[in-house]
C-alpha atoms as a PDB file:
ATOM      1  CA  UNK A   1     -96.108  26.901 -14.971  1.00  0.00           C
ATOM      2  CA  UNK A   2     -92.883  27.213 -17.179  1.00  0.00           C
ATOM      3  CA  UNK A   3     -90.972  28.020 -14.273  1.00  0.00           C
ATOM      4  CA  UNK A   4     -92.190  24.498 -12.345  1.00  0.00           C
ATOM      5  CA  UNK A   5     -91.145  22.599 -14.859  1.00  0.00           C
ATOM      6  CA  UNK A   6     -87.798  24.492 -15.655  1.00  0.00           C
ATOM      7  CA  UNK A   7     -85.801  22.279 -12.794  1.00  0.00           C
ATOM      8  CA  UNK A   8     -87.406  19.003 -14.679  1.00  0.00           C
ATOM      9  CA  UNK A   9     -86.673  19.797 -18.026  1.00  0.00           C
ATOM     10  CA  UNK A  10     -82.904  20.184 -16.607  1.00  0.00           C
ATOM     11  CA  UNK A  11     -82.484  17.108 -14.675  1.00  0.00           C
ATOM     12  CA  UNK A  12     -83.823  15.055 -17.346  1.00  0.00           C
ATOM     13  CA  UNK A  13     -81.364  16.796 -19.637  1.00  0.00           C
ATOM     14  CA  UNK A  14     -78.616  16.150 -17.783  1.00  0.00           C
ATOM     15  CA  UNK A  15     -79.589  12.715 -17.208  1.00  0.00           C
ATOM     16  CA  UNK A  16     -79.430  12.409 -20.717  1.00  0.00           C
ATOM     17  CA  UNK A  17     -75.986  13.674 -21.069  1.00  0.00           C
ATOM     18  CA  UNK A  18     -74.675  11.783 -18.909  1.00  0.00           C
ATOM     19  CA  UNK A  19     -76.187   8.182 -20.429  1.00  0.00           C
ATOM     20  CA  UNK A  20     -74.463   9.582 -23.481  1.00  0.00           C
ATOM     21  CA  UNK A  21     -70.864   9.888 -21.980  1.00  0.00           C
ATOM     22  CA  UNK A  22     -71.339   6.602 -20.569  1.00  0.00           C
ATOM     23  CA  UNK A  23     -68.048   4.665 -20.135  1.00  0.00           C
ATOM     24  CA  UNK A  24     -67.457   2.214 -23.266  1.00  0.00           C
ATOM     25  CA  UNK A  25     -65.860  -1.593 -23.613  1.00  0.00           C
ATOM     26  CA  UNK A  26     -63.564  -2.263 -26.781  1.00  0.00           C
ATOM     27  CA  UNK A  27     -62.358  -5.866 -27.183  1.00  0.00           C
ATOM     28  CA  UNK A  28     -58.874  -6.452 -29.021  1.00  0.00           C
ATOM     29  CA  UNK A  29     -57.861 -10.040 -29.789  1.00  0.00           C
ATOM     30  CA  UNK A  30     -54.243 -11.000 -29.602  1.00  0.00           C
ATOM     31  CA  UNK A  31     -53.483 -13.616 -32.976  1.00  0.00           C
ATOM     32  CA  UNK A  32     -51.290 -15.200 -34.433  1.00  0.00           C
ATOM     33  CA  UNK A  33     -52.476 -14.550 -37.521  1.00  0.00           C
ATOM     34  CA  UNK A  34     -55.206 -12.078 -38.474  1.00  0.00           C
ATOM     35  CA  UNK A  35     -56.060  -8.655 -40.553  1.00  0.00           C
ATOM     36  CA  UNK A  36     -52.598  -7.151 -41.404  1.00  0.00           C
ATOM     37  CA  UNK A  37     -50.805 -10.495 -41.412  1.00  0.00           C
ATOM     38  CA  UNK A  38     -48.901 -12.354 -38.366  1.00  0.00           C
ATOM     39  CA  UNK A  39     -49.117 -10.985 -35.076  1.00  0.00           C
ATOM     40  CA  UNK A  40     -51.590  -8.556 -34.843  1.00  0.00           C
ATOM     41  CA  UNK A  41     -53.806  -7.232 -32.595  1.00  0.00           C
ATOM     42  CA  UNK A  42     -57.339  -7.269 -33.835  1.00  0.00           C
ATOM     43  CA  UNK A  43     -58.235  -4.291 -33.740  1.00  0.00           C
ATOM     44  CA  UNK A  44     -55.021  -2.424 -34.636  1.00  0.00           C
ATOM     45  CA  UNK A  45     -56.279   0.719 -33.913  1.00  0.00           C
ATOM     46  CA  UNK A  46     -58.959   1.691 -31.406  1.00  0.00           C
ATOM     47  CA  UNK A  47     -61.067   4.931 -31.274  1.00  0.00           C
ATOM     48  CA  UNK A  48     -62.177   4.983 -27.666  1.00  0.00           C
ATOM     49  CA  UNK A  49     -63.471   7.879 -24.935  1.00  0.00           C
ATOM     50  CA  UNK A  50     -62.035   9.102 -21.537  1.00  0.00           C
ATOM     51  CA  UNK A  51     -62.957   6.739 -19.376  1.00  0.00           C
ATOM     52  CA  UNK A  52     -63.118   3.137 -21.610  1.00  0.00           C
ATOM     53  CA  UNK A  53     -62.245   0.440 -20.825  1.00  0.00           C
ATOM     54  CA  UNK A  54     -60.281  -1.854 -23.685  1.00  0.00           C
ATOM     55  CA  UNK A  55     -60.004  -5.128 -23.211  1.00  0.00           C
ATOM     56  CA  UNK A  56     -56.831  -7.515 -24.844  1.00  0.00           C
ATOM     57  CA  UNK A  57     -57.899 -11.534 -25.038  1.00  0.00           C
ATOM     58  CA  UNK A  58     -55.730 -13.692 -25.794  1.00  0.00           C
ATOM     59  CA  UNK A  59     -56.982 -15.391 -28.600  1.00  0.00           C
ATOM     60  CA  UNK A  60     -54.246 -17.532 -29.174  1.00  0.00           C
ATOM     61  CA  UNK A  61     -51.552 -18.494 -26.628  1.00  0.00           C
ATOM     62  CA  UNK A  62     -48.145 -16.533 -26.104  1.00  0.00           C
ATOM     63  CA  UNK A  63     -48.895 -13.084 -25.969  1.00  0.00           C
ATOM     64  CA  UNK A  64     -49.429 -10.316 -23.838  1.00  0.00           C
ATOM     65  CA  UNK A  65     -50.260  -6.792 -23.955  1.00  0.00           C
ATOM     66  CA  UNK A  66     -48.517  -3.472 -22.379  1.00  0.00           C
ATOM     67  CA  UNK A  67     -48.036   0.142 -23.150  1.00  0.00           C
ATOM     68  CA  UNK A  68     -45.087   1.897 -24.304  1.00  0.00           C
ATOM     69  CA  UNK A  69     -43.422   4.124 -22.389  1.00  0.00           C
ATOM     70  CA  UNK A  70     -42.176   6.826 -25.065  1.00  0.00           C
ATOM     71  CA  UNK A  71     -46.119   6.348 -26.025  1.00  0.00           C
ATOM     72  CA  UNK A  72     -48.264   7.979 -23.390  1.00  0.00           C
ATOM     73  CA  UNK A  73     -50.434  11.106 -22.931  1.00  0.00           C
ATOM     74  CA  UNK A  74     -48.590  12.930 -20.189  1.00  0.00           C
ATOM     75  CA  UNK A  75     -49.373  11.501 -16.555  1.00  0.00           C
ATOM     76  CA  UNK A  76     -50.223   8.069 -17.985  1.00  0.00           C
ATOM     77  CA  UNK A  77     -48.005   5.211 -16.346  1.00  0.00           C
ATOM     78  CA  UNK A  78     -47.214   1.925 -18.250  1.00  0.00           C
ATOM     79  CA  UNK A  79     -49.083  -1.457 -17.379  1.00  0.00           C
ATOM     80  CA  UNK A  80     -48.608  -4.784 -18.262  1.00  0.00           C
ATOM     81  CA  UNK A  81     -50.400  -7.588 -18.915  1.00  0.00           C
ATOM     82  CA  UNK A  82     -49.488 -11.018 -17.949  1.00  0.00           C
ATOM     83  CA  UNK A  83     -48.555 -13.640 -20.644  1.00  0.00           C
ATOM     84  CA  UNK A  84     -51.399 -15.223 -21.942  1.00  0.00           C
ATOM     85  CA  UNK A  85     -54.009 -13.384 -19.729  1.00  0.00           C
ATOM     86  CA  UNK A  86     -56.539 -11.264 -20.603  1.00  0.00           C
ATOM     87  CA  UNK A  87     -55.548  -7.394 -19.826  1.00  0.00           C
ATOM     88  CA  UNK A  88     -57.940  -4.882 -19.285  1.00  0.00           C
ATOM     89  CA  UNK A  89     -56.422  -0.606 -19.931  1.00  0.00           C
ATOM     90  CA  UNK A  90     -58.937   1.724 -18.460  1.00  0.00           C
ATOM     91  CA  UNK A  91     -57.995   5.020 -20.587  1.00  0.00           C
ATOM     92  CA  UNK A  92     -58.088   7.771 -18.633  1.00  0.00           C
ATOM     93  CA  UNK A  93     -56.375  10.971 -20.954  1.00  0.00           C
ATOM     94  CA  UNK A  94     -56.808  11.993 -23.860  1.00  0.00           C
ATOM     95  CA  UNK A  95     -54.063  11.706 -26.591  1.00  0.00           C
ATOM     96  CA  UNK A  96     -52.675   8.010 -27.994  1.00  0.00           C
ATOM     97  CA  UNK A  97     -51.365   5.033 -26.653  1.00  0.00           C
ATOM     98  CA  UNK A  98     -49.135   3.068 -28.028  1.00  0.00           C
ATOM     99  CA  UNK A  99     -49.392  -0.979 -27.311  1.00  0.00           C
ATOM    100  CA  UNK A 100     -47.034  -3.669 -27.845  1.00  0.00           C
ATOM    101  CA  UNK A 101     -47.001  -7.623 -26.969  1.00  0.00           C
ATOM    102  CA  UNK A 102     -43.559  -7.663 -25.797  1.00  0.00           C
ATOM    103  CA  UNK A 103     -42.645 -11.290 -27.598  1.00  0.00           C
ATOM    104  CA  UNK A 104     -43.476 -10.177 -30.900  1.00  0.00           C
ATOM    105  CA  UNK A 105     -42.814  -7.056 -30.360  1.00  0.00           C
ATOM    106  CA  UNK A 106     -40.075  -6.685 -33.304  1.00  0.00           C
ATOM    107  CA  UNK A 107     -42.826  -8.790 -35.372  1.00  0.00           C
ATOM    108  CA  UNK A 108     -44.617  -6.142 -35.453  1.00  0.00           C
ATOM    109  CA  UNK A 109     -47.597  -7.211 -32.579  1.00  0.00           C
ATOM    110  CA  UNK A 110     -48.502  -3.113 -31.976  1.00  0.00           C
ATOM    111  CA  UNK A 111     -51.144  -1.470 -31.535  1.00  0.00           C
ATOM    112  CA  UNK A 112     -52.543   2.541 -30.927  1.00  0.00           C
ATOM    113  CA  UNK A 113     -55.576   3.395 -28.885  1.00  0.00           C
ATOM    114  CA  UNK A 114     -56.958   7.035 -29.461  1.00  0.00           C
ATOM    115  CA  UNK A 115     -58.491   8.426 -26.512  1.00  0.00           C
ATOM    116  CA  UNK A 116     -60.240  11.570 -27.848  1.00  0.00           C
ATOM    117  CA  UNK A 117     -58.386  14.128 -29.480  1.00  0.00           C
ATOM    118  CA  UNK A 118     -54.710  12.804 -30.513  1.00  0.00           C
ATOM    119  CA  UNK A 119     -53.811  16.817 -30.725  1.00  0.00           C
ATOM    120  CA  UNK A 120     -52.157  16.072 -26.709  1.00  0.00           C
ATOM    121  CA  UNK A 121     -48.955  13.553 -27.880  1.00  0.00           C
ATOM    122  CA  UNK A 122     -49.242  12.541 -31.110  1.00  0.00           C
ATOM    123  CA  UNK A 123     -46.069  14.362 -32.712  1.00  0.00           C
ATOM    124  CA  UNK A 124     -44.350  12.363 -29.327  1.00  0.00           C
ATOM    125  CA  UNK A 125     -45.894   9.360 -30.519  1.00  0.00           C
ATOM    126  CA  UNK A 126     -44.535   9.997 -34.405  1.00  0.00           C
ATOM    127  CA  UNK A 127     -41.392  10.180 -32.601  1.00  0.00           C
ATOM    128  CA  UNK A 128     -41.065   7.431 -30.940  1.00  0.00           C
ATOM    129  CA  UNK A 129     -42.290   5.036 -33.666  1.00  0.00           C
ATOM    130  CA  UNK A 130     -38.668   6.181 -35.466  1.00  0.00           C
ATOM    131  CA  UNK A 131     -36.975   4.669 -32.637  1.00  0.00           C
ATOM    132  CA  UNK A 132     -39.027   1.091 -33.348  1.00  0.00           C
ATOM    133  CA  UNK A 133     -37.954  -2.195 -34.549  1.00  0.00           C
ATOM    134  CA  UNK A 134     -38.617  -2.130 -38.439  1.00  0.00           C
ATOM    135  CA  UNK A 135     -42.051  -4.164 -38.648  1.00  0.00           C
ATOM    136  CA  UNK A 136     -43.350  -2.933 -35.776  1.00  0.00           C
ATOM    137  CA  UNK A 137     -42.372   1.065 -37.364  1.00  0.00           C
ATOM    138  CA  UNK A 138     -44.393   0.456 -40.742  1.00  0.00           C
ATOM    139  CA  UNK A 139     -47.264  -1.148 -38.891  1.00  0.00           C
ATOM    140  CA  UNK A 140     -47.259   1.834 -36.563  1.00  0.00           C
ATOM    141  CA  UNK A 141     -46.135   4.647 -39.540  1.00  0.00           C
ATOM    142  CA  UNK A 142     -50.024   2.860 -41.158  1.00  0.00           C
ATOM    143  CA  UNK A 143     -52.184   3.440 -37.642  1.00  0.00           C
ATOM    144  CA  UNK A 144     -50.900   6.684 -37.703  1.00  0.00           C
ATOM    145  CA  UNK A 145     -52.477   7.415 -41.170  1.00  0.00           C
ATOM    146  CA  UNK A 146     -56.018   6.410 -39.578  1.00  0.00           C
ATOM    147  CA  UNK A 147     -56.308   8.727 -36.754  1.00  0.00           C
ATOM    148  CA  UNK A 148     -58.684  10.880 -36.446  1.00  0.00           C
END
């Protein structure tokens, strides 16, 4: 009897699994003016899964969202969101990407999404946020601090 119901038990645990590894949405608004000060993204930081799906509004007008080059997991390609459109990132690799609305960029309008682990780029990452405009280096220097 054990054995019949051996290929059941299996298949429902798998099933299970796989409901649990489900793809996830995160919303970010772009502000004007929100936690952190001017110019934010809302989140700033974003704890997200292989596979998410993250999803910029444009809460208020004039801004856009786009990854940084110097700020991808290896194999990742930048995209770019239209101004004042919505932009959806599907994350795909592990590691952290760095985000930036390209107008207020030296405002300090960044942003880091942690797919995973952060083990894959994040001393790349550290780099590259030395090589940023002032605000947008002590905003990043703080998301680094609340990685996981």
């Amino acid at each position: 009897m054990f054995l019949k119901l051996l290929p059941i038990a299996c298949a429902g645990a798998a099933l299970l699994a796989a409901g649990q590894v489900a793809a996830g949405e995160h919303t970010v608004q772009m502000l004007n003016s929100g936690p952190g000060g001017a110019m934010v993204f809302s989140p700033a930081v974003v704890q997200a899964r292989p596979g998410d799906t993250i999803r910029f509004v444009p809460t208020n007008p004039g801004h856009n969202a786009e990854t940084i080059a110097s700020m991808l997991p290896a194999g990742v390609s930048v995209q770019r969101g239209a101004m004042g459109r919505e932009f959806v990132l599907r994350v795909t690799q592990p590691g952290v990407y760095g985000v930036k609305c390209a107008p207020h960029y030296s405002m300090g309008m960044v942003g880091l999404i942690q797919v995973g682990s952060a083990d894959s780029n994040v001393e790349a990452v550290r780099t590259a946020v030395s090589r940023t405009p002032p605000l947008a280096r002590r905003r990043f220097t703080e998301m680094l601090g609340r990685l996981r």
